[in-house]
N, C-alpha and C. Protein backbone atom coordinates (compact mmCIF):
# COMPACT_ATOMS: atom_id res chain seq x y z
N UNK A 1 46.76 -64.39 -1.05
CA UNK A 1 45.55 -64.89 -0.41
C UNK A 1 44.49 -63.80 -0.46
N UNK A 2 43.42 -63.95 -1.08
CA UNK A 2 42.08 -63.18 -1.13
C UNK A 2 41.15 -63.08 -0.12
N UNK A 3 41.12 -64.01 0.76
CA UNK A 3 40.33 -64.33 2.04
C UNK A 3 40.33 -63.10 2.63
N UNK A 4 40.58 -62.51 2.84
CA UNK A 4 40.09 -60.63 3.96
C UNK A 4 39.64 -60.00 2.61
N UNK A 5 39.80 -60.12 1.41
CA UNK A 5 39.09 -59.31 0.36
C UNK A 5 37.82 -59.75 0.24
N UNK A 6 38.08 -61.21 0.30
CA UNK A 6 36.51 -61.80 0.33
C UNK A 6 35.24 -61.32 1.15
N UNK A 7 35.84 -61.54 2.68
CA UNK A 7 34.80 -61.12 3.53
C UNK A 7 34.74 -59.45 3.36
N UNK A 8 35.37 -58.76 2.70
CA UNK A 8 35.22 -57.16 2.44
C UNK A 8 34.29 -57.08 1.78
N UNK A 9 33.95 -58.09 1.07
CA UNK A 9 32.70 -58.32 -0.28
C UNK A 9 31.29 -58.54 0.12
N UNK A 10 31.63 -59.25 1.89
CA UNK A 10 30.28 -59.19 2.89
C UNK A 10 29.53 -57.99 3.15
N UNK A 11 30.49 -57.22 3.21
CA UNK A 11 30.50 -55.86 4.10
C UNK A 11 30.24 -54.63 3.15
N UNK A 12 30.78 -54.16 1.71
CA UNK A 12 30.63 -53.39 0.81
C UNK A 12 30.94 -53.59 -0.77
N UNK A 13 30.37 -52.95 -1.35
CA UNK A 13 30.58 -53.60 -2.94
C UNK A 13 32.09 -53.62 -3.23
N UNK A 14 32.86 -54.40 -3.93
CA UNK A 14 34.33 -54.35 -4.78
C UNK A 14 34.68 -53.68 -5.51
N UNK A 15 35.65 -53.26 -5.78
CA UNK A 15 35.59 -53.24 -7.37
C UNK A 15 35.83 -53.81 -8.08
N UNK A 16 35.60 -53.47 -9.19
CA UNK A 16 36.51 -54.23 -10.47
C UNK A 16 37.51 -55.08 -10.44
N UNK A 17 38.49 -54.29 -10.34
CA UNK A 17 40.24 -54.91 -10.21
C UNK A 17 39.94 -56.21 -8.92
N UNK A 18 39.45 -55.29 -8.06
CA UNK A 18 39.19 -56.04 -6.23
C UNK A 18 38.50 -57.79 -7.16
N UNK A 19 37.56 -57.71 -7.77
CA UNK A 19 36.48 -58.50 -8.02
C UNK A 19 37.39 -60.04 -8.88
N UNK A 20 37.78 -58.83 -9.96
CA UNK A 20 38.83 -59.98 -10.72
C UNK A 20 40.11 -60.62 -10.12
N UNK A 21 40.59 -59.78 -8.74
CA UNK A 21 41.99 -60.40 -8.58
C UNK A 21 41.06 -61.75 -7.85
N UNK A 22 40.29 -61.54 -7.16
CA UNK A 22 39.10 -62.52 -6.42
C UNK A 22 39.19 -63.73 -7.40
N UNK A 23 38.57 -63.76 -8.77
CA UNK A 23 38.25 -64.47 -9.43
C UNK A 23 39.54 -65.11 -10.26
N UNK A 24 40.34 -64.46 -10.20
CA UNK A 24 41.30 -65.04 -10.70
C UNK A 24 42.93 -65.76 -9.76
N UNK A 25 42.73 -65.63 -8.49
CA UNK A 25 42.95 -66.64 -7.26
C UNK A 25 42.28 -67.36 -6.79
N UNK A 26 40.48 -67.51 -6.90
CA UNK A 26 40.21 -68.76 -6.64
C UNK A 26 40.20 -69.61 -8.21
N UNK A 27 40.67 -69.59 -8.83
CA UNK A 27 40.81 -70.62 -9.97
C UNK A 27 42.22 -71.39 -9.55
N UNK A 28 42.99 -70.59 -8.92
CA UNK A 28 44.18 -71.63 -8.84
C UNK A 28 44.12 -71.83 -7.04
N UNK A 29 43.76 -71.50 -6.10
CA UNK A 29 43.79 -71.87 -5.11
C UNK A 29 42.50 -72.36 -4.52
N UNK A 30 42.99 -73.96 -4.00
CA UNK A 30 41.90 -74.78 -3.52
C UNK A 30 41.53 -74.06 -2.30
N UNK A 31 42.40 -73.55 -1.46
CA UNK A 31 42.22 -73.19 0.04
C UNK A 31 41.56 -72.01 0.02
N UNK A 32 41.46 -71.00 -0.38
CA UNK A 32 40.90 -70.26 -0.55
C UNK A 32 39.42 -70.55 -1.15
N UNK A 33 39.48 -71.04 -2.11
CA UNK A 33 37.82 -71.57 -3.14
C UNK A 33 37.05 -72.28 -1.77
N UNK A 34 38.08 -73.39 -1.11
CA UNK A 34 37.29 -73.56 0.39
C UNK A 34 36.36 -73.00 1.59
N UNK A 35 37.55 -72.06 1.96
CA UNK A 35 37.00 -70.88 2.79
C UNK A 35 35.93 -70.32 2.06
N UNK A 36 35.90 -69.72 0.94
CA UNK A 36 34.87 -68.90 0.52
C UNK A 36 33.45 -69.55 0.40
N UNK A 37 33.56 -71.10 -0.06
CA UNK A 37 32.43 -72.19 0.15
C UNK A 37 32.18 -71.92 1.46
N UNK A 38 33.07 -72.14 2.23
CA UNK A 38 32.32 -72.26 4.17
C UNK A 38 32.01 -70.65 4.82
N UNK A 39 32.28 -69.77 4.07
CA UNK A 39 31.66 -68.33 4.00
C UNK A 39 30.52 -68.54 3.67
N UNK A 40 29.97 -68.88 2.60
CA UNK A 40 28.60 -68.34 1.77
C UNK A 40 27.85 -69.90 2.48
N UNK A 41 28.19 -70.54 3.30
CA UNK A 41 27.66 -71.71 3.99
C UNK A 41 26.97 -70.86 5.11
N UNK A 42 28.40 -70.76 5.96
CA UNK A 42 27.85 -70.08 7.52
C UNK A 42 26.62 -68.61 7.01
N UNK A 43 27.00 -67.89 5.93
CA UNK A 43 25.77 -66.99 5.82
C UNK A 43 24.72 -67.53 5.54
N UNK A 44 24.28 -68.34 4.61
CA UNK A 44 23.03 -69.21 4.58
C UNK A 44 22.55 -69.68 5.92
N UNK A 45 23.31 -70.29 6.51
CA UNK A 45 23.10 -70.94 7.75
C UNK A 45 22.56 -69.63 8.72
N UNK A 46 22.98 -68.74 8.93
CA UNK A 46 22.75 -67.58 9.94
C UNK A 46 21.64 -67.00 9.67
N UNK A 47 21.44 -66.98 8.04
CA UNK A 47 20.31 -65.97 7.66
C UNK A 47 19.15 -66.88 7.70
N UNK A 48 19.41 -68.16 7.61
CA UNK A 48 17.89 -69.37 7.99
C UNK A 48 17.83 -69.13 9.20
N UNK A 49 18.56 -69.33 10.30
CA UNK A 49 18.88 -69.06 11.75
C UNK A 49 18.11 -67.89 11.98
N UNK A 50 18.16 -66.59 11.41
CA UNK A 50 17.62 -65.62 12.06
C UNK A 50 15.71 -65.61 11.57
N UNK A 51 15.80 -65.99 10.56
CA UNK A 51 14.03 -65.77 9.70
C UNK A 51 13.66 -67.34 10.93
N UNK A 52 14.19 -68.03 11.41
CA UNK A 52 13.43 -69.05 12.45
C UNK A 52 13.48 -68.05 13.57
N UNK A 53 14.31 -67.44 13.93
CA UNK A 53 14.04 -66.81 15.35
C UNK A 53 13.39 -65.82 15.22
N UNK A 54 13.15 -65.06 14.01
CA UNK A 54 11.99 -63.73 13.95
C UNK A 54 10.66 -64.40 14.01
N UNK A 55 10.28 -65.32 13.82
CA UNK A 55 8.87 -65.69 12.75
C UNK A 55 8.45 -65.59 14.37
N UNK A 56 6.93 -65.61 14.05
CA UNK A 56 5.96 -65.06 15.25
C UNK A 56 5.81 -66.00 16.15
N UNK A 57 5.88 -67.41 15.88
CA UNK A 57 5.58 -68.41 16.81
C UNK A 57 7.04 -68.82 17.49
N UNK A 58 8.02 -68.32 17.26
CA UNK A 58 8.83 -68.36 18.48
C UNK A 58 9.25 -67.26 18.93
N UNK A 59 8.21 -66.34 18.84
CA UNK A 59 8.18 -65.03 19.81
C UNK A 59 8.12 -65.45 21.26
N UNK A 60 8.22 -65.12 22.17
CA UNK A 60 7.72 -65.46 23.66
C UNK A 60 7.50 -64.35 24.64
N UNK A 61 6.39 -63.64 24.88
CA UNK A 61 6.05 -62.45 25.68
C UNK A 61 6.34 -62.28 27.29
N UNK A 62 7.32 -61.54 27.27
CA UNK A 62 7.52 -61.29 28.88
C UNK A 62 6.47 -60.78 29.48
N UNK A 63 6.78 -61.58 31.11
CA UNK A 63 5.07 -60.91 31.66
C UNK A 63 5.84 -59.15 32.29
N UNK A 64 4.85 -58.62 33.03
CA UNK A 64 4.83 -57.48 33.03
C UNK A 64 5.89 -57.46 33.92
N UNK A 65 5.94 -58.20 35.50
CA UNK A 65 6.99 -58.25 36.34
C UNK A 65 8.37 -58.53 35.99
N UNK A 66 8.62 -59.77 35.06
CA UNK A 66 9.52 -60.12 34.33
C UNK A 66 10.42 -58.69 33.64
N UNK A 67 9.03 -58.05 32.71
CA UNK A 67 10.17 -56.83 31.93
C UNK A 67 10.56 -55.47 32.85
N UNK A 68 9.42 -55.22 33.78
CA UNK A 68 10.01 -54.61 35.17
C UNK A 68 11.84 -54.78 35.65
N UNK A 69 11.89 -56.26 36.16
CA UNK A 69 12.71 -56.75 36.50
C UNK A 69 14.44 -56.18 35.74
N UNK A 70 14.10 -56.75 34.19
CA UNK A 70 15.00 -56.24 32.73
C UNK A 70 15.29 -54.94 33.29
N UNK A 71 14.02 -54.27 32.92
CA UNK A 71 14.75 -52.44 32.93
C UNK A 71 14.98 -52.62 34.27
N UNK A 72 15.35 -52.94 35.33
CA UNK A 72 15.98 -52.29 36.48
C UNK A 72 17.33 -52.88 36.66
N UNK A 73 17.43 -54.01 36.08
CA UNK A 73 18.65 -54.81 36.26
C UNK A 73 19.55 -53.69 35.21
N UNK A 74 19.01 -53.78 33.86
CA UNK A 74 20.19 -53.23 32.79
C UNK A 74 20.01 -51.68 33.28
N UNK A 75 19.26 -51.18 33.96
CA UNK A 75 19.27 -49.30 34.31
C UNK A 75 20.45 -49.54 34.87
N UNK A 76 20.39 -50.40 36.06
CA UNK A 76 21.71 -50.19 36.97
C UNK A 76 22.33 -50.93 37.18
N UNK A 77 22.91 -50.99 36.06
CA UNK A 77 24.19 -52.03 35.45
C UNK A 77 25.48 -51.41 35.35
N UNK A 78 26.23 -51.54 36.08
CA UNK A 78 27.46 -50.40 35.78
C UNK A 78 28.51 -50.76 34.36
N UNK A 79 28.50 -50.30 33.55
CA UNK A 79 29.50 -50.49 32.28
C UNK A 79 30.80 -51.10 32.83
């Protein structure tokens, strides 16, 4: 099963060998070729997800009392 090599491929480049054993287990395994479809899904999905929550019009500005409030709550917040 390639699936933890896969998502290693999220995280830092492969190698070679790493790349081909990849490519040459999803040719014979459906379950795997699956997962890796609903991998490169949920990242599409997250990375649309985040460019909607950056863009400027669903920014929303705390008023001044409001961010007051923030820093005193998380100052003395005990871990």
């Amino acid at each position: 099963m390639v699936a933890p090599l896969y998502s290693y491929a999220l995280d830092r480049k492969l190698t070679i060998v790493e790349r081909i054993r990849i490519r040459i287990h999803l040719a014979t395994c459906n379950a795997c070729t699956k997962y890796v479809e609903n991998l490169k899904f949920m990242r599409q999905a997250f990375r649309a997800h985040d460019a909607v929550i950056d863009s400027p019009e669903n920014q929303v500005p705390l008023k001044p009392d409001a961010r007051e409030r923030l820093k005193t709550a998380t100052r003395d917040a005990k871990p």
